[in-house]
PDB file of N, CA and C in Angstrom:
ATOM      1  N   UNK A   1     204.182  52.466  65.239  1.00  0.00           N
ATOM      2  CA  UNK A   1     203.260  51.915  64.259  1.00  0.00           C
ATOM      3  C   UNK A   1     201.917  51.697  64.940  1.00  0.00           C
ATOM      4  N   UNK A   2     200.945  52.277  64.214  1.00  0.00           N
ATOM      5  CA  UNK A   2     199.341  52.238  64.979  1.00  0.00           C
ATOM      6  C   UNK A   2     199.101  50.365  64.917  1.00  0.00           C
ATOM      7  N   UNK A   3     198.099  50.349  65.607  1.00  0.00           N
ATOM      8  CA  UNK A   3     197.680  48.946  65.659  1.00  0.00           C
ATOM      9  C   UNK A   3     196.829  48.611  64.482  1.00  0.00           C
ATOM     10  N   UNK A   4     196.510  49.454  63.843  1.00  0.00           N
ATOM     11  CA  UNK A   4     195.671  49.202  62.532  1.00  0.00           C
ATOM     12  C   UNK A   4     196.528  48.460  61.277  1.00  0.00           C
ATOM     13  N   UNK A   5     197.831  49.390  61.517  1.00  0.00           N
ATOM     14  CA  UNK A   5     199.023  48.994  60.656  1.00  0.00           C
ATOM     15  C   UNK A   5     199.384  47.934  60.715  1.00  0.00           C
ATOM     16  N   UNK A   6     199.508  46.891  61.817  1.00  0.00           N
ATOM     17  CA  UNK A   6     199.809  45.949  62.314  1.00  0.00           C
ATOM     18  C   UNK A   6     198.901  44.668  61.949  1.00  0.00           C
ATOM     19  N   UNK A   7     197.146  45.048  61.374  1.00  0.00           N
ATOM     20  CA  UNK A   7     196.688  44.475  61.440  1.00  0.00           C
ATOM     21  C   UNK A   7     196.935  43.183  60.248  1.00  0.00           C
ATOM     22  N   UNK A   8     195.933  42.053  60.448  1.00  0.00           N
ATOM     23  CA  UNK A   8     196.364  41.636  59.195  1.00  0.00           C
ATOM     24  C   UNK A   8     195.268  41.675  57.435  1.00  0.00           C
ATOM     25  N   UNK A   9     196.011  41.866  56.372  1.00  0.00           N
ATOM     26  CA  UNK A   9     194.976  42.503  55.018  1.00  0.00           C
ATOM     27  C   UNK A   9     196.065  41.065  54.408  1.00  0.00           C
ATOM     28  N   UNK A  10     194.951  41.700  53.194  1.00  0.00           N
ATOM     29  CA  UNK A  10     195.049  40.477  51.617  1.00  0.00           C
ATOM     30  C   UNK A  10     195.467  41.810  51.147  1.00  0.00           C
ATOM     31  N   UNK A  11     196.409  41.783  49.611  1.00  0.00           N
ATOM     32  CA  UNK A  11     196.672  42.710  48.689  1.00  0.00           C
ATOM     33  C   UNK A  11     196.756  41.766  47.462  1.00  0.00           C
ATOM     34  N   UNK A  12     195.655  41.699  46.568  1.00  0.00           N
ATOM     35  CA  UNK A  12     195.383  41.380  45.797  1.00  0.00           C
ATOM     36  C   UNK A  12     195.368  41.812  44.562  1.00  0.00           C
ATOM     37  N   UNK A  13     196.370  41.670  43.416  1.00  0.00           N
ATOM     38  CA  UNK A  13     196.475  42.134  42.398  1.00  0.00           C
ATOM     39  C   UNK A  13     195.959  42.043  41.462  1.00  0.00           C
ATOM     40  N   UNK A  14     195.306  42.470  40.095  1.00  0.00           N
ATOM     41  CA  UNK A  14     194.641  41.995  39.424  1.00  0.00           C
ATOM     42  C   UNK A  14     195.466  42.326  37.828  1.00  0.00           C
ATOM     43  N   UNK A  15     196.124  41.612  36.947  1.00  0.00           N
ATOM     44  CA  UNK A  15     196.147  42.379  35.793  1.00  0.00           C
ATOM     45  C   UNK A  15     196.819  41.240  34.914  1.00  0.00           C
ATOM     46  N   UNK A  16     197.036  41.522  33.291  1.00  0.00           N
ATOM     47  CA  UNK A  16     196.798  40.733  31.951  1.00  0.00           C
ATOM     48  C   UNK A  16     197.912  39.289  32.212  1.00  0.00           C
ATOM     49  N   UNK A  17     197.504  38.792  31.636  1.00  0.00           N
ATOM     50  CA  UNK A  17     198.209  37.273  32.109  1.00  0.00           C
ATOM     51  C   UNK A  17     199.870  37.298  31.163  1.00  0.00           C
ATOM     52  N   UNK A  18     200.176  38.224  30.204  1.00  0.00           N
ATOM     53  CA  UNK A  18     200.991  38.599  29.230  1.00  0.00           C
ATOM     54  C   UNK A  18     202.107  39.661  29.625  1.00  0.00           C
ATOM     55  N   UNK A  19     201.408  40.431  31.362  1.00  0.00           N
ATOM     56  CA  UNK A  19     202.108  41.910  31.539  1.00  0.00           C
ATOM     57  C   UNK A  19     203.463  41.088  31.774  1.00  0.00           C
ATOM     58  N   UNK A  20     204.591  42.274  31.411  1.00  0.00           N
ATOM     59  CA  UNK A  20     205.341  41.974  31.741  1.00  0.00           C
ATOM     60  C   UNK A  20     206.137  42.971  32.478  1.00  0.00           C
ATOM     61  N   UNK A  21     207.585  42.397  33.341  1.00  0.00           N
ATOM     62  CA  UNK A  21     207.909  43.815  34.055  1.00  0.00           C
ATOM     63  C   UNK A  21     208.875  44.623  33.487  1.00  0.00           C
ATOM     64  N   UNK A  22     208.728  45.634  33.881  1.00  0.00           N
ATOM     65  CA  UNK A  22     209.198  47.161  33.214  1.00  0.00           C
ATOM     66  C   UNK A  22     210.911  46.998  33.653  1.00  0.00           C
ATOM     67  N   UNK A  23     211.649  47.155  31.927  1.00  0.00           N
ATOM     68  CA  UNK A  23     212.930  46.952  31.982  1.00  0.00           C
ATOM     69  C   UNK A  23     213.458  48.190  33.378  1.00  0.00           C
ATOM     70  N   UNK A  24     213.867  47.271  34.447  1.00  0.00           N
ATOM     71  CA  UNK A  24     215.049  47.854  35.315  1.00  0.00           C
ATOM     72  C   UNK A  24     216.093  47.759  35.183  1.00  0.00           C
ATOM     73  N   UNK A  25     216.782  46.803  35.247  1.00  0.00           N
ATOM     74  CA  UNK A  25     218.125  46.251  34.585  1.00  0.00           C
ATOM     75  C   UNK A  25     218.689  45.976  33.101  1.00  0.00           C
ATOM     76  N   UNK A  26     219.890  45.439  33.144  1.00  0.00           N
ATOM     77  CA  UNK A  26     220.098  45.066  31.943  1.00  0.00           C
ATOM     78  C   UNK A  26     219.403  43.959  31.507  1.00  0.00           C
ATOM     79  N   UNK A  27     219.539  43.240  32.433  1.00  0.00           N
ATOM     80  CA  UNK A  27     219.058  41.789  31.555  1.00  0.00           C
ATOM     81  C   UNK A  27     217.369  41.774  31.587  1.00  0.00           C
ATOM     82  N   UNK A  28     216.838  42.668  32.760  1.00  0.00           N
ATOM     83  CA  UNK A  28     215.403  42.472  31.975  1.00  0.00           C
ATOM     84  C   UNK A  28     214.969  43.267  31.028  1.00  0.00           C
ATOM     85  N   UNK A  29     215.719  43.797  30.474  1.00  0.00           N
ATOM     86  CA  UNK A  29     215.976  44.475  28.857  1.00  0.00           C
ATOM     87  C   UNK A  29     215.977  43.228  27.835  1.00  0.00           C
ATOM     88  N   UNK A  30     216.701  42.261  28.064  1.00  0.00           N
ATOM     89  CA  UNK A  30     216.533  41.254  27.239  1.00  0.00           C
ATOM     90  C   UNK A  30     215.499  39.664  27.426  1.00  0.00           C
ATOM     91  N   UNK A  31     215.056  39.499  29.021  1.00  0.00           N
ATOM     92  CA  UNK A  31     214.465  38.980  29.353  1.00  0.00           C
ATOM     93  C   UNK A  31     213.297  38.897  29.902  1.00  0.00           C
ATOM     94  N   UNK A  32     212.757  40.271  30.176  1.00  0.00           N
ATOM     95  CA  UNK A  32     211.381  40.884  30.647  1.00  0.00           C
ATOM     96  C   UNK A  32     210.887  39.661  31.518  1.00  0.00           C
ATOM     97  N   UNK A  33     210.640  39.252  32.515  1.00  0.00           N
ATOM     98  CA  UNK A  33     210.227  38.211  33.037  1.00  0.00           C
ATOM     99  C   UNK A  33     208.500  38.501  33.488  1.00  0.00           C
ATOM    100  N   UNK A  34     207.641  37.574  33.542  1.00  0.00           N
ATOM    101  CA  UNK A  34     206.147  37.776  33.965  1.00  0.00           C
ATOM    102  C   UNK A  34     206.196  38.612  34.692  1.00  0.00           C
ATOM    103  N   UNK A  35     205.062  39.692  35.284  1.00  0.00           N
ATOM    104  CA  UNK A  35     204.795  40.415  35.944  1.00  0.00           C
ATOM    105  C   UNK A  35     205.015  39.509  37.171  1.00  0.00           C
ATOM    106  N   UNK A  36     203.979  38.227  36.690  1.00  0.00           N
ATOM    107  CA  UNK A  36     203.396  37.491  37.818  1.00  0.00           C
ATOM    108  C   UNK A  36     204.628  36.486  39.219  1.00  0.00           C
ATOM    109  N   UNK A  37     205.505  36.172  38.228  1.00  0.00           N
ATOM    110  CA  UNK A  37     206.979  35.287  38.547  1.00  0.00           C
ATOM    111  C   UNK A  37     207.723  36.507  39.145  1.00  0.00           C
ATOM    112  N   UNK A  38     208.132  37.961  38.753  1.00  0.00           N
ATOM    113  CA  UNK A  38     208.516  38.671  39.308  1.00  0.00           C
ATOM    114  C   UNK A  38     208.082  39.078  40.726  1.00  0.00           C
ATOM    115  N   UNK A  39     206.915  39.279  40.858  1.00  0.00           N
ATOM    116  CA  UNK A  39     206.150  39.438  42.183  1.00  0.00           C
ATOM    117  C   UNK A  39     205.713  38.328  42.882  1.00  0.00           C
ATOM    118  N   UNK A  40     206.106  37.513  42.857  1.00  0.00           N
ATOM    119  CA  UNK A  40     206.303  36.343  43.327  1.00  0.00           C
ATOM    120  C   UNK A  40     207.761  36.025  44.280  1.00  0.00           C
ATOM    121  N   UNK A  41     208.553  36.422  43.060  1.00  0.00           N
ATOM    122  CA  UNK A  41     209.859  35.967  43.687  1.00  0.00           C
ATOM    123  C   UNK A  41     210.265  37.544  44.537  1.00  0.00           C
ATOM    124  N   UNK A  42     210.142  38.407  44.321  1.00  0.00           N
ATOM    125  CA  UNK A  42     210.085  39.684  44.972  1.00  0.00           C
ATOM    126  C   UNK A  42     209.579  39.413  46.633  1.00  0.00           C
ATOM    127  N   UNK A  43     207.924  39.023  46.835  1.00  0.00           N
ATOM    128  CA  UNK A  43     206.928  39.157  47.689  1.00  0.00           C
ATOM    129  C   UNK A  43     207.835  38.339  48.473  1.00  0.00           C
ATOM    130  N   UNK A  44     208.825  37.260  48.344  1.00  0.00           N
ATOM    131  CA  UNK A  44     209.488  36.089  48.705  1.00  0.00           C
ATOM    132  C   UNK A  44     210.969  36.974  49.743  1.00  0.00           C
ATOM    133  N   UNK A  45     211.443  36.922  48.495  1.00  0.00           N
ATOM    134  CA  UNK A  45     212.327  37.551  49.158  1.00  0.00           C
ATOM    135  C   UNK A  45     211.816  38.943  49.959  1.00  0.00           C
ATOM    136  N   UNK A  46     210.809  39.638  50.214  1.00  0.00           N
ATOM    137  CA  UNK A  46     210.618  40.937  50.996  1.00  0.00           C
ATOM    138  C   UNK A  46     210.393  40.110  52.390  1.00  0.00           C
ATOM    139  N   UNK A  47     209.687  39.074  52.427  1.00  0.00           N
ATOM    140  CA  UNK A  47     209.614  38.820  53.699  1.00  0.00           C
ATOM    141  C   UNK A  47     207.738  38.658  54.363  1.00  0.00           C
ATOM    142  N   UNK A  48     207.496  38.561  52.411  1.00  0.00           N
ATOM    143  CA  UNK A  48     206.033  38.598  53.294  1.00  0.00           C
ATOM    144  C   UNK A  48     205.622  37.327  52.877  1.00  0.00           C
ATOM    145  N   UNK A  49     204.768  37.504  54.054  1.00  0.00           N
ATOM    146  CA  UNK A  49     203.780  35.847  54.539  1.00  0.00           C
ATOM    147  C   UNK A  49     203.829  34.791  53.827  1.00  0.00           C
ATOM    148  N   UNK A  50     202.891  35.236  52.721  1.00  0.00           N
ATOM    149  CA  UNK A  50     202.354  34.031  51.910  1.00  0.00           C
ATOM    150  C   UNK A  50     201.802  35.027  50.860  1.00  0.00           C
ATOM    151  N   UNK A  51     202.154  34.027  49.417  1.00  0.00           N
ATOM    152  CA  UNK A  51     201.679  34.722  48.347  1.00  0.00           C
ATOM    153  C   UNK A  51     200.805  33.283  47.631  1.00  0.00           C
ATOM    154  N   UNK A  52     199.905  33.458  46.974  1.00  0.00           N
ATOM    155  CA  UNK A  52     199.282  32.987  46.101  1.00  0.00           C
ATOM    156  C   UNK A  52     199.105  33.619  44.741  1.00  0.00           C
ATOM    157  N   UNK A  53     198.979  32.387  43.556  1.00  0.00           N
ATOM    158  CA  UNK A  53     199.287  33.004  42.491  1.00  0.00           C
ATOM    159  C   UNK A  53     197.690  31.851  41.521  1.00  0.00           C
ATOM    160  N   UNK A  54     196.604  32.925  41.611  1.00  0.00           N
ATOM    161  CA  UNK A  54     195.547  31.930  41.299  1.00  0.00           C
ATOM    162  C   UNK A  54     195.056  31.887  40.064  1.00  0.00           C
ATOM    163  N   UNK A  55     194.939  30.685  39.917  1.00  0.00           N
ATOM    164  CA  UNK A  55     194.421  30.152  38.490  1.00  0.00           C
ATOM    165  C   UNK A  55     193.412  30.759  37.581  1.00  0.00           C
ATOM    166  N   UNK A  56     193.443  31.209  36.755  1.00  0.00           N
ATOM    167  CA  UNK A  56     191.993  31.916  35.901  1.00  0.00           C
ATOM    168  C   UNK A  56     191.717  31.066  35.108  1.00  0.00           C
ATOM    169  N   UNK A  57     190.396  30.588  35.156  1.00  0.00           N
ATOM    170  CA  UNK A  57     190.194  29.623  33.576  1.00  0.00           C
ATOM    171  C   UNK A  57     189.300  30.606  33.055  1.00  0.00           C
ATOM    172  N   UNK A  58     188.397  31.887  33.147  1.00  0.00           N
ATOM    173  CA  UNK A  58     187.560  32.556  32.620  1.00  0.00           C
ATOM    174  C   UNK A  58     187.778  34.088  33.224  1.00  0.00           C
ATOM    175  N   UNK A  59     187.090  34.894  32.753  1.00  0.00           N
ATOM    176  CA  UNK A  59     187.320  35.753  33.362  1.00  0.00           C
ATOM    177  C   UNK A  59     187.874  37.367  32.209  1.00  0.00           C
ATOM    178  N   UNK A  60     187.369  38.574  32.924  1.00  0.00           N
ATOM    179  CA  UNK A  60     187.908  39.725  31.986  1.00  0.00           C
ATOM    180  C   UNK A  60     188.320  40.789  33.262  1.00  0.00           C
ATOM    181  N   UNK A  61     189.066  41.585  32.714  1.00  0.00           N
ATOM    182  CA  UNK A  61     189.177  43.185  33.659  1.00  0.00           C
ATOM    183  C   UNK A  61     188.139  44.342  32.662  1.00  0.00           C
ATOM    184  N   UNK A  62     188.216  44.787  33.760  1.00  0.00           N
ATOM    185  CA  UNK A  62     187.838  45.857  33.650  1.00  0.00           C
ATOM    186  C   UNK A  62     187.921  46.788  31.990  1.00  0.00           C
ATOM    187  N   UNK A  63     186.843  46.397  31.474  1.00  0.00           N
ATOM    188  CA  UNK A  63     187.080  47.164  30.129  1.00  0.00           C
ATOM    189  C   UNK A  63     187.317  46.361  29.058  1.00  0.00           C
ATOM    190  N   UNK A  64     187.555  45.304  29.512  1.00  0.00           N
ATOM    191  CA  UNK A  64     187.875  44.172  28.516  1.00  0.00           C
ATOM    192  C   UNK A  64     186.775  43.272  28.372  1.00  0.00           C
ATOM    193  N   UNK A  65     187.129  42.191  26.880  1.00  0.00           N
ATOM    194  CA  UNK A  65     186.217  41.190  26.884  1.00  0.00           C
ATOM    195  C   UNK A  65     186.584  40.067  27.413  1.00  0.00           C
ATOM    196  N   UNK A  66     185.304  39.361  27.693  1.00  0.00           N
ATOM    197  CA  UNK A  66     185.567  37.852  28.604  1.00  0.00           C
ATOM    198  C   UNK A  66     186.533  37.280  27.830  1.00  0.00           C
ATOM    199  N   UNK A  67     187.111  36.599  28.684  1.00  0.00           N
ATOM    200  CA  UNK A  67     188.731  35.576  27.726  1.00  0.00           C
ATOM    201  C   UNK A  67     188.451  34.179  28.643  1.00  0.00           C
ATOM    202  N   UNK A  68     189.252  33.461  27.790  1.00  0.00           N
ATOM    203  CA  UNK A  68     189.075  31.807  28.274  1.00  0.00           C
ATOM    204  C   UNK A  68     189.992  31.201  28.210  1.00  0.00           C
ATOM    205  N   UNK A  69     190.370  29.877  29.186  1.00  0.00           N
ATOM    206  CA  UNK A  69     191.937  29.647  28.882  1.00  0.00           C
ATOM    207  C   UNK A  69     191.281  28.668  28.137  1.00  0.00           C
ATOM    208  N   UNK A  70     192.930  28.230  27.510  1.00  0.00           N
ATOM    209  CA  UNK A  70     192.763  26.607  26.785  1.00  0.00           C
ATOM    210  C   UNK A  70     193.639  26.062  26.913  1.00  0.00           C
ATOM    211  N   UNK A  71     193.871  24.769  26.813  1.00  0.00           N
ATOM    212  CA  UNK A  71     194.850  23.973  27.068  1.00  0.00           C
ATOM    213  C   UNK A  71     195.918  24.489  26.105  1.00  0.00           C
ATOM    214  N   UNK A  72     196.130  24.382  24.690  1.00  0.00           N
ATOM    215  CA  UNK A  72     197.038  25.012  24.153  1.00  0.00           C
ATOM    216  C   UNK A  72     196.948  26.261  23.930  1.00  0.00           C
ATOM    217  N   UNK A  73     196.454  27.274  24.051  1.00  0.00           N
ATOM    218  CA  UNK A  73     197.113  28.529  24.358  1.00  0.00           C
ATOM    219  C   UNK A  73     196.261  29.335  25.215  1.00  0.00           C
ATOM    220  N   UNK A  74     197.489  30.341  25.829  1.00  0.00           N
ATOM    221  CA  UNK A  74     196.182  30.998  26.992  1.00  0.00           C
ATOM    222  C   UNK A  74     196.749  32.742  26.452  1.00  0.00           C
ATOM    223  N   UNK A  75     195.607  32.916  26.268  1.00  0.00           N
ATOM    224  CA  UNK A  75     195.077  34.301  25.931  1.00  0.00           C
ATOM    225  C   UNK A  75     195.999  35.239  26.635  1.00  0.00           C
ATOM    226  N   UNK A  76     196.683  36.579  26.006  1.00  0.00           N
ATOM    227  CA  UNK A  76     197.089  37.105  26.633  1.00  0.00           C
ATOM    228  C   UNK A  76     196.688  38.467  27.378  1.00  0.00           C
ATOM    229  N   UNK A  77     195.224  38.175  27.016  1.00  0.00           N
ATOM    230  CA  UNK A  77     194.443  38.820  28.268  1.00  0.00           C
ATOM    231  C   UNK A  77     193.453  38.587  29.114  1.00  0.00           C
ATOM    232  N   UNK A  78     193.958  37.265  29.234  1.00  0.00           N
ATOM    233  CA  UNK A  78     193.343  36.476  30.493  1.00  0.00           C
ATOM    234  C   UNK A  78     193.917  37.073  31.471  1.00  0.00           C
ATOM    235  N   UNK A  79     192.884  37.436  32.402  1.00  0.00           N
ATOM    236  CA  UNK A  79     193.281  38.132  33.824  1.00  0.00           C
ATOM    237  C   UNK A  79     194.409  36.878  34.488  1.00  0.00           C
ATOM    238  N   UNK A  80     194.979  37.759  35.420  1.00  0.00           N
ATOM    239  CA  UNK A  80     195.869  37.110  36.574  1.00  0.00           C
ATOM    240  C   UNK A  80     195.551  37.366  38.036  1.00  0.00           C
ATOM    241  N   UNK A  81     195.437  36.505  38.825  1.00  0.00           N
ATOM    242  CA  UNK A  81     195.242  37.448  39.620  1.00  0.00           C
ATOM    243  C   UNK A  81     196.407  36.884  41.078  1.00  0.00           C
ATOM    244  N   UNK A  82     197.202  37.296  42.002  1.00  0.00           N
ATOM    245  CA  UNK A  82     198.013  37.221  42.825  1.00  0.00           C
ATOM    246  C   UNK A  82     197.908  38.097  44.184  1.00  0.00           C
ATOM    247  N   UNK A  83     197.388  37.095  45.393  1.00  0.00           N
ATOM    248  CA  UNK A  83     197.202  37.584  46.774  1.00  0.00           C
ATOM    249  C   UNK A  83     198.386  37.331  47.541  1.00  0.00           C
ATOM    250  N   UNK A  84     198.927  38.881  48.030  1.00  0.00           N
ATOM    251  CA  UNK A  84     199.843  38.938  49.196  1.00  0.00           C
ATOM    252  C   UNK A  84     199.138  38.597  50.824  1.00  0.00           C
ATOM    253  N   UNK A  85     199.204  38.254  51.568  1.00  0.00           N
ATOM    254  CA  UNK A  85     198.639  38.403  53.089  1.00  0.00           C
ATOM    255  C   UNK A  85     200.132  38.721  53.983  1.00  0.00           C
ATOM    256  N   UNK A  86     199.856  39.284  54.953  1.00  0.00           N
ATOM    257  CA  UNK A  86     200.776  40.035  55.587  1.00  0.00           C
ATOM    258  C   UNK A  86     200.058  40.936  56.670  1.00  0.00           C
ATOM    259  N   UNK A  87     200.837  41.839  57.503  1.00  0.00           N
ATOM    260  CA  UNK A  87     200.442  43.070  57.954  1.00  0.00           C
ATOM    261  C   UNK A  87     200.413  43.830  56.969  1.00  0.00           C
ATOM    262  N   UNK A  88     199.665  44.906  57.236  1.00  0.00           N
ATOM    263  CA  UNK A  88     199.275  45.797  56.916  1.00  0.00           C
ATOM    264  C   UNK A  88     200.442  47.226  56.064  1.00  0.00           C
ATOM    265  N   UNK A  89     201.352  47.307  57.297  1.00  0.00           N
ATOM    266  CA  UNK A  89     202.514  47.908  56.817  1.00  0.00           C
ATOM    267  C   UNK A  89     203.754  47.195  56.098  1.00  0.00           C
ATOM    268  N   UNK A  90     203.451  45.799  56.415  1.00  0.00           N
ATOM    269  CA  UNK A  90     204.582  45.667  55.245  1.00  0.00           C
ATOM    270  C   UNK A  90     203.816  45.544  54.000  1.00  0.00           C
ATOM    271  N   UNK A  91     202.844  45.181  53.739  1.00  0.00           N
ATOM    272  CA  UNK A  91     202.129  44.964  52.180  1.00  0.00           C
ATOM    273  C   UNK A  91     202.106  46.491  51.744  1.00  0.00           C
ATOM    274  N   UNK A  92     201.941  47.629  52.347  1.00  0.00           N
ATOM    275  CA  UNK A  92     202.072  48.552  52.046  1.00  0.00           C
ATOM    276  C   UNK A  92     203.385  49.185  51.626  1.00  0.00           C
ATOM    277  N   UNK A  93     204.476  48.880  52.500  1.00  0.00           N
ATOM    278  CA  UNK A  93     205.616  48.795  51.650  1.00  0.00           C
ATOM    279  C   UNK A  93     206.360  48.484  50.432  1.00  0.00           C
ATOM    280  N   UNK A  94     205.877  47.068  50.936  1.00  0.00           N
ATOM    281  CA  UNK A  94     206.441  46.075  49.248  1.00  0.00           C
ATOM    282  C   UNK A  94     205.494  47.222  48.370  1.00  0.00           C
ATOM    283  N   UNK A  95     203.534  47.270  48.012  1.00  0.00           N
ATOM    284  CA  UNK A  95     203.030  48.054  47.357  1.00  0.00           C
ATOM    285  C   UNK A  95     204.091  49.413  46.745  1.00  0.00           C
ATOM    286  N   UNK A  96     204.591  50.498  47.530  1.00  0.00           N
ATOM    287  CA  UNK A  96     205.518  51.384  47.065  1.00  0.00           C
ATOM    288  C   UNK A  96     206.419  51.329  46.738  1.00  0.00           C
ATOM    289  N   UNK A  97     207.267  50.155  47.000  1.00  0.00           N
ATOM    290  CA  UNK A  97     208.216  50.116  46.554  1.00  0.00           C
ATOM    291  C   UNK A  97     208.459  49.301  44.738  1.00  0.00           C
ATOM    292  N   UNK A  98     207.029  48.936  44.848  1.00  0.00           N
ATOM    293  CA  UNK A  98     206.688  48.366  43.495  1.00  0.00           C
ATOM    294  C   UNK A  98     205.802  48.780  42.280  1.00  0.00           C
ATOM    295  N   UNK A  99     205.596  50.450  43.324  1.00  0.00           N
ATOM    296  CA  UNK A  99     204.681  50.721  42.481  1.00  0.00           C
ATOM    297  C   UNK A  99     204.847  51.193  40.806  1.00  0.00           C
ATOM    298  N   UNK A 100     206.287  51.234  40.343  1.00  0.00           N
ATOM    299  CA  UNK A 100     206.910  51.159  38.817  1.00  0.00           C
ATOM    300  C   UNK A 100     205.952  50.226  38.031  1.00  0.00           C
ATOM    301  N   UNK A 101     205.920  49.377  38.739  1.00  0.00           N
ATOM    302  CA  UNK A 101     205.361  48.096  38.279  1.00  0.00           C
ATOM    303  C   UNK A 101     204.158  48.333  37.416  1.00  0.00           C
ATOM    304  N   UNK A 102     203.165  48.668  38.657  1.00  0.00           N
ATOM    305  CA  UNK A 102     201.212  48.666  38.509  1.00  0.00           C
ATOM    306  C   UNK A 102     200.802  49.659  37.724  1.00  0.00           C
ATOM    307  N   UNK A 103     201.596  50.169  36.597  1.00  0.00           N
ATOM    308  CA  UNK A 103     200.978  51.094  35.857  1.00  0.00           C
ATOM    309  C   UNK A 103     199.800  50.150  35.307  1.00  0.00           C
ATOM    310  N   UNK A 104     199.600  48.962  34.874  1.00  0.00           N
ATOM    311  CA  UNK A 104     198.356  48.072  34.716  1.00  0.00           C
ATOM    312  C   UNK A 104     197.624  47.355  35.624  1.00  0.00           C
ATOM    313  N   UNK A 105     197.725  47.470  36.756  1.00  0.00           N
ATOM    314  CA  UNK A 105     197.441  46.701  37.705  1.00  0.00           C
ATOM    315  C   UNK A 105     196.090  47.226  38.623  1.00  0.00           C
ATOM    316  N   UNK A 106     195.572  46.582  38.977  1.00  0.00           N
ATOM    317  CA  UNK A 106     194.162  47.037  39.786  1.00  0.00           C
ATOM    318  C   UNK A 106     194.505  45.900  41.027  1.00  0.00           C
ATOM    319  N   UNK A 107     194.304  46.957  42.366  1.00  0.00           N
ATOM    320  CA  UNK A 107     194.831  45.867  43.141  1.00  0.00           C
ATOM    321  C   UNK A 107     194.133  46.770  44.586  1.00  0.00           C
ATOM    322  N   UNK A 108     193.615  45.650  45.604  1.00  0.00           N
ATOM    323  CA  UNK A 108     192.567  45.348  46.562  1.00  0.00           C
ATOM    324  C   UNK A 108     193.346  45.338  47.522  1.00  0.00           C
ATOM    325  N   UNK A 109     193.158  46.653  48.657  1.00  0.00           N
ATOM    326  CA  UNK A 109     193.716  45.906  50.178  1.00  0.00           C
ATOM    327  C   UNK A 109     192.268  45.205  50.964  1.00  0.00           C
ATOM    328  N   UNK A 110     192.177  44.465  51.488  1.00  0.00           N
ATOM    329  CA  UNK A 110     191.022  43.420  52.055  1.00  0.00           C
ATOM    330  C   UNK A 110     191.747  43.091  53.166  1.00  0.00           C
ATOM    331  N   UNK A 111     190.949  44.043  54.325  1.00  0.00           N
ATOM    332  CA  UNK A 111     190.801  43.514  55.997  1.00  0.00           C
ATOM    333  C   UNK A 111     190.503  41.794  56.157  1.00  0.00           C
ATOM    334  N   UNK A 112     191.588  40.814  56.597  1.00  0.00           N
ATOM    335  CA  UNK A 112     191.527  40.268  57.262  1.00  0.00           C
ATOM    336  C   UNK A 112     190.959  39.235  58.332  1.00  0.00           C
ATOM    337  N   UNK A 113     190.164  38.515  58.616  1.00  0.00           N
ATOM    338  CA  UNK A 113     189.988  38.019  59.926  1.00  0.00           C
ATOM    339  C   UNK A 113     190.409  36.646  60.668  1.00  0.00           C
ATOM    340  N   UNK A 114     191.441  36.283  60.623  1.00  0.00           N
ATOM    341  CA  UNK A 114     192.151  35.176  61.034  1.00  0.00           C
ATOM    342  C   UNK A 114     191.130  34.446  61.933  1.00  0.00           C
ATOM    343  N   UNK A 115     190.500  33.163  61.398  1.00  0.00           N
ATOM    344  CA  UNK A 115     190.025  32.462  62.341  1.00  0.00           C
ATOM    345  C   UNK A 115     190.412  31.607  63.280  1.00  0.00           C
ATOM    346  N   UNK A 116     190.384  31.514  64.726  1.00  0.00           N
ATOM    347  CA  UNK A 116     191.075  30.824  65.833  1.00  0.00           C
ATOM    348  C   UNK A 116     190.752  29.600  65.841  1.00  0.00           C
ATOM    349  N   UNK A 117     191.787  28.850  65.506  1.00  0.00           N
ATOM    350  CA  UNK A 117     191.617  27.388  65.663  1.00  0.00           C
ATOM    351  C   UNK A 117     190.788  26.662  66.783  1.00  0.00           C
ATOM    352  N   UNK A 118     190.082  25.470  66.349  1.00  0.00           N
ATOM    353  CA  UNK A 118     189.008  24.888  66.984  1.00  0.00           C
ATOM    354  C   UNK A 118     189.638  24.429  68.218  1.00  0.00           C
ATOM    355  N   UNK A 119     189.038  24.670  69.315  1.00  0.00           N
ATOM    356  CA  UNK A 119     189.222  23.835  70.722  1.00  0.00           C
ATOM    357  C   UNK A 119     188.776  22.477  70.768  1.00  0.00           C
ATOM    358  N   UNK A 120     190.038  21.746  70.969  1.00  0.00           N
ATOM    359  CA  UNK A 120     189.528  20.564  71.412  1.00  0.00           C
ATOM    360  C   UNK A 120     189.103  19.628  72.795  1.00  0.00           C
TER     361      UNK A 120
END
């Protein structure tokens, strides 16, 4: 594995706050679970780093119109958006092995720069 591979990236997903994931099984035939909760609990169990799953109160994709949350209901095309951090080759992994998924998805690999904790 090159050292580039190794390095560390963000993989940042971007897509509708409503997607849901693409029946694999039986039961998500009857239960379709969030895109967002799926790749969550997925990113978890693969073994990578740290996932974040960040809040939109405003916001549109690409092609769309601005949407807004509200306390009682949130738009179901209010963007989502969810950052993996990891190396390089495993975010790239989980990425292929999920890629069934991102037929809606717009999603960012972003180099890294771990800042070294302050000397005291």
């Amino acid at each position: 594995m090159s050292p580039i591979m190794n390095k560390l990236v963000a993989l940042r997903l971007y897509f509708h706050h409503a997607e849901k994931v693409q029946h694999k099984s039986f039961w998500h035939h009857f239960t379709r679970p969030s895109l967002a909760s799926h790749l969550m609990k997925s990113a978890h169990s693969n073994g990578i780093e740290q996932v974040l799953v960040h809040r939109v109160h405003r916001g549109y994709l690409a092609g769309g119109k601005p949407q807004l949350h509200h306390v009682e209901h949130t738009h179901p095309h209010l963007p989502h958006c969810i950052e993996l951090i990891d190396i390089e080759s495993r975010l790239r992994t989980f990425w292929d092995d999920h890629a069934h998924q991102f037929k809606n998805v717009r999603a960012l690999f972003l180099p890294c720069e771990p800042v070294a904790e302050p000397i005291n």
